[in-house]
N, C-alpha and C. Protein backbone atom coordinates (compact mmCIF):
# COMPACT_ATOMS: atom_id res chain seq x y z
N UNK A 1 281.64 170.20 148.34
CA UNK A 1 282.79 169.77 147.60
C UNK A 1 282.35 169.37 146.20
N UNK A 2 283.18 170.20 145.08
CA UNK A 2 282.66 169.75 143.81
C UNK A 2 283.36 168.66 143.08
N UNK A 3 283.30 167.63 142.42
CA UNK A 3 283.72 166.89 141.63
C UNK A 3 283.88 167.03 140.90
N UNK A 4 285.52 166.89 140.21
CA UNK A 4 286.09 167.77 138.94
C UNK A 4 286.09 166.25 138.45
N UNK A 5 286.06 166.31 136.82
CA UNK A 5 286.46 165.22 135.84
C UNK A 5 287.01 164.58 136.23
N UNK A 6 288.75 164.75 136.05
CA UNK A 6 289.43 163.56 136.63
C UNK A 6 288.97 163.23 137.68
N UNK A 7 288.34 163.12 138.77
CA UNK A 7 288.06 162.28 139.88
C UNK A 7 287.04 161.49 139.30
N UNK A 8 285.81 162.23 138.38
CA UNK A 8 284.98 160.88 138.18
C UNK A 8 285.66 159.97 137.14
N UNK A 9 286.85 160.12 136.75
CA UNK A 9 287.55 159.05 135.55
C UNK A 9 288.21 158.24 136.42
N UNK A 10 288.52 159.06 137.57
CA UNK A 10 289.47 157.95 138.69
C UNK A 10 288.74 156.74 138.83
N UNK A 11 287.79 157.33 139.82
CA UNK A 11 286.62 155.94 140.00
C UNK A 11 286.19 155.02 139.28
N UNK A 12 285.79 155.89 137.75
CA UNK A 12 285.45 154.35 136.46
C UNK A 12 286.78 153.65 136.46
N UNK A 13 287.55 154.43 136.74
CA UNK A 13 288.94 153.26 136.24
C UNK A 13 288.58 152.33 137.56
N UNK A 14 289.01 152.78 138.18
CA UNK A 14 288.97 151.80 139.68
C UNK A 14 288.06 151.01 139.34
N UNK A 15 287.14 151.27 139.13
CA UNK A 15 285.48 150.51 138.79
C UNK A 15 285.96 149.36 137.98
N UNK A 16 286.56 149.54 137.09
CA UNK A 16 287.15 148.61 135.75
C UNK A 16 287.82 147.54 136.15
N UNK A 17 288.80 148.06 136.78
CA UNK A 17 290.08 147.11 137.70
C UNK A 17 288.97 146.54 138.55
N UNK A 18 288.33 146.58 139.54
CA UNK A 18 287.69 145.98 140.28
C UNK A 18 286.98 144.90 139.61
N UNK A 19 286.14 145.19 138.55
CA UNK A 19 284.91 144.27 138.07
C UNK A 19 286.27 143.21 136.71
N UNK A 20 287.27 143.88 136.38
CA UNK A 20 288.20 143.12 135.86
C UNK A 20 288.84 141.87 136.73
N UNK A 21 289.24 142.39 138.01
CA UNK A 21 290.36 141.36 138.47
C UNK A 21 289.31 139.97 138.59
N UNK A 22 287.81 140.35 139.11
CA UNK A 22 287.31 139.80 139.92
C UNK A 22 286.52 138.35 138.75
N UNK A 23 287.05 139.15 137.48
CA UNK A 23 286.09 138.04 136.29
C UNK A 23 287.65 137.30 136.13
N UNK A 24 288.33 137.37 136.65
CA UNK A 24 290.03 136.55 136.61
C UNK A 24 289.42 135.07 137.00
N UNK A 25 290.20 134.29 136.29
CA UNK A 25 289.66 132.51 136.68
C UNK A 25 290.47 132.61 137.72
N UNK A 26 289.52 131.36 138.47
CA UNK A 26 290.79 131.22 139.87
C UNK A 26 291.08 129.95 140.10
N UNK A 27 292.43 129.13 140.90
CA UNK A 27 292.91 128.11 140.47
C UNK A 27 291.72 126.92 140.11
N UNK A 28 290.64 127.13 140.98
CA UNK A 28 289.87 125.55 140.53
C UNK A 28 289.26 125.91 139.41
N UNK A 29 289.05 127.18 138.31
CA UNK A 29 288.46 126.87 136.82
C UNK A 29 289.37 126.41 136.26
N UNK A 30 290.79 127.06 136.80
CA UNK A 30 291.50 125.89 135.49
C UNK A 30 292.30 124.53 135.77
N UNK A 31 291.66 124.31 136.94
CA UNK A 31 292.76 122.68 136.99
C UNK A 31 291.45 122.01 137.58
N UNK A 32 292.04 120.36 136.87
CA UNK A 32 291.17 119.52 136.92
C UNK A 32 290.73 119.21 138.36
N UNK A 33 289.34 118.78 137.71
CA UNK A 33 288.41 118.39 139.08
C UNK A 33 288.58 117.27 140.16
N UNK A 34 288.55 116.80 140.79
CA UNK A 34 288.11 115.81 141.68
C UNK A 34 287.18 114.82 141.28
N UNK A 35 288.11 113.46 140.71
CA UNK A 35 286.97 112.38 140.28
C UNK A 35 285.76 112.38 140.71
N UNK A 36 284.02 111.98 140.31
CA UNK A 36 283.17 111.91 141.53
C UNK A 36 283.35 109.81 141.28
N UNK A 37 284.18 109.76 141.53
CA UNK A 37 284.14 108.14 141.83
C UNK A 37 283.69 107.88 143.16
N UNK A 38 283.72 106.74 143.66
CA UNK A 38 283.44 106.24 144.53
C UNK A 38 284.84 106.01 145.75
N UNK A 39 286.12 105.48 145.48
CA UNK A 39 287.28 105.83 145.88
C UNK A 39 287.59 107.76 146.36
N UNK A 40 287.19 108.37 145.46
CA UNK A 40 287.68 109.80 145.61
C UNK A 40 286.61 110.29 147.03
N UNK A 41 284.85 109.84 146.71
CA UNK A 41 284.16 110.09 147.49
C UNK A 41 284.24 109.75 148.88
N UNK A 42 284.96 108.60 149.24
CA UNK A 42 285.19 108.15 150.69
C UNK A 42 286.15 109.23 151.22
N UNK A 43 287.16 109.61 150.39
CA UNK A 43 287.89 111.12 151.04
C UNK A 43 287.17 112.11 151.60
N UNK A 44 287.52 112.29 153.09
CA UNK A 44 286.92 113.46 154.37
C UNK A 44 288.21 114.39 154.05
N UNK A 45 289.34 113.86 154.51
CA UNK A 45 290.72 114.21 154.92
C UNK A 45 291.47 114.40 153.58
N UNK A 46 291.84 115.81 153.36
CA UNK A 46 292.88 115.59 152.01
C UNK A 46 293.89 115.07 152.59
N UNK A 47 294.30 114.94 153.40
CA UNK A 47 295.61 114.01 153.67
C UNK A 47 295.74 112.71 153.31
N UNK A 48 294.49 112.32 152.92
CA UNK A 48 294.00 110.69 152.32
C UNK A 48 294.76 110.98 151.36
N UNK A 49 294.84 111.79 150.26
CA UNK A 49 294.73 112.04 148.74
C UNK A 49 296.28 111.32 148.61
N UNK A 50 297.14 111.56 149.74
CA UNK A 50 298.30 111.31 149.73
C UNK A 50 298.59 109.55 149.82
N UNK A 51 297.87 108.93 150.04
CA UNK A 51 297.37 107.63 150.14
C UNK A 51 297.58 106.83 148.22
N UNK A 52 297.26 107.34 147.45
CA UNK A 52 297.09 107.59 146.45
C UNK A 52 298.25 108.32 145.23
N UNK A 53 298.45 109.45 145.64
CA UNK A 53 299.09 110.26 145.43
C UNK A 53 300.48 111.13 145.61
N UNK A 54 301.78 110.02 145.60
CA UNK A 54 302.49 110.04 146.58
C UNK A 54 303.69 109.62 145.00
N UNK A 55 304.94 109.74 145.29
CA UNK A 55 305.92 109.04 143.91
C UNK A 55 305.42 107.83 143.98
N UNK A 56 305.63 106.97 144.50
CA UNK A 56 305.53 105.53 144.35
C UNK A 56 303.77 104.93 144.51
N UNK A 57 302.91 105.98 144.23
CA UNK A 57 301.53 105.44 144.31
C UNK A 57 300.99 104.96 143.09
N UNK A 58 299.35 104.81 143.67
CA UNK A 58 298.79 104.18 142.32
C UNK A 58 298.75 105.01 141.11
N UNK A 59 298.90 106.89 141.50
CA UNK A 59 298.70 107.50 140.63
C UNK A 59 299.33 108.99 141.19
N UNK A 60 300.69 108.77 140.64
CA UNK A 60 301.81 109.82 141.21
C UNK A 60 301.62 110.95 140.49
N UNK A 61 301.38 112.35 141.40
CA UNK A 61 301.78 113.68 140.89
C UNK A 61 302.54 114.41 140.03
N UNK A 62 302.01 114.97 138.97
CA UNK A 62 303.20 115.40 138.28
C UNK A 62 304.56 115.98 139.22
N UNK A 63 305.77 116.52 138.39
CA UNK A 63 306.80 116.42 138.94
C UNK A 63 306.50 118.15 139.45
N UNK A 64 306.30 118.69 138.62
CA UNK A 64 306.14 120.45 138.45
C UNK A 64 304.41 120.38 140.11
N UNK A 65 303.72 119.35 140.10
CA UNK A 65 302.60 119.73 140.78
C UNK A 65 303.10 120.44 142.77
N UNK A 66 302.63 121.69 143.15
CA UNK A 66 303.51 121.91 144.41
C UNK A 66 303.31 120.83 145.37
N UNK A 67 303.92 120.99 146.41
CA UNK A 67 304.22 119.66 147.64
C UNK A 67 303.61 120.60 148.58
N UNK A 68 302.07 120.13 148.33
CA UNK A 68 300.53 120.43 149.64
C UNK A 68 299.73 120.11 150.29
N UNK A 69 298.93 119.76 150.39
CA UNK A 69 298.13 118.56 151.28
C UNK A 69 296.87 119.27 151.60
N UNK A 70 296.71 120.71 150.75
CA UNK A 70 295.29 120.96 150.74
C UNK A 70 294.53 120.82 149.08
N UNK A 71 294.37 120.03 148.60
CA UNK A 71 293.86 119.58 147.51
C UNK A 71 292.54 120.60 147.16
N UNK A 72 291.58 120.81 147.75
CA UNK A 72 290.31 121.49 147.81
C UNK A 72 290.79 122.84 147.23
N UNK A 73 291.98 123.61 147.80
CA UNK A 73 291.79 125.13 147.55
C UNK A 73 292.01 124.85 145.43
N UNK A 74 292.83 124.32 145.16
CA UNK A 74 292.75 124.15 143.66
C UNK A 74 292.02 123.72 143.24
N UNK A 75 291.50 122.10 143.79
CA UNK A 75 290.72 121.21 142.96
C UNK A 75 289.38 121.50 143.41
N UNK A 76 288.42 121.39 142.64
CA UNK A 76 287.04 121.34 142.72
C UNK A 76 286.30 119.70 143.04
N UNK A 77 286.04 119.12 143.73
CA UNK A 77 284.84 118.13 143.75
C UNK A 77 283.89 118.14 141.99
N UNK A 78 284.23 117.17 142.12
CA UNK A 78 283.51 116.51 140.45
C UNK A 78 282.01 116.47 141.13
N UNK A 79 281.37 116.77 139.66
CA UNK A 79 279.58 116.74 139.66
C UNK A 79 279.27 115.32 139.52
């Protein structure tokens, strides 16, 4: 089977898209980290976060932020 042009242009494209999507930021480069305090560090359970993080807490969620309770898949752990 011979390989005509357009098929090897197919593939670089594909190639492109692939090595493109994959340099895409993903939610934890662009939203802020996870204090490394000492309060944040006792958190095992993101369900704690809600402890905290609640309307009427010490330090309420923006209004736009979604209603989740897995904190980790966005936020990153602070260095």
């Amino acid at each position: 089977m011979k390989l005509r042009k357009v098929d090897g242009l197919f593939v670089l494209f594909a190639v492109v898209v692939i090595v493109g999507v994959s340099l895409l930021p993903t939610p934890k480069d662009r939203n802020p980290r996870i204090p490394a305090d000492v309060s944040h560090q006792l958190i095992t359970v993101e369900k704690d976060c809600l402890q905290c993080h609640v309307p009427f807490g010490s330090s309420p969620l923006p209004e736009r932020h979604p209603r989740r309770q897995d904190c980790s898949r966005c936020h990153a752990r602070g260095a």
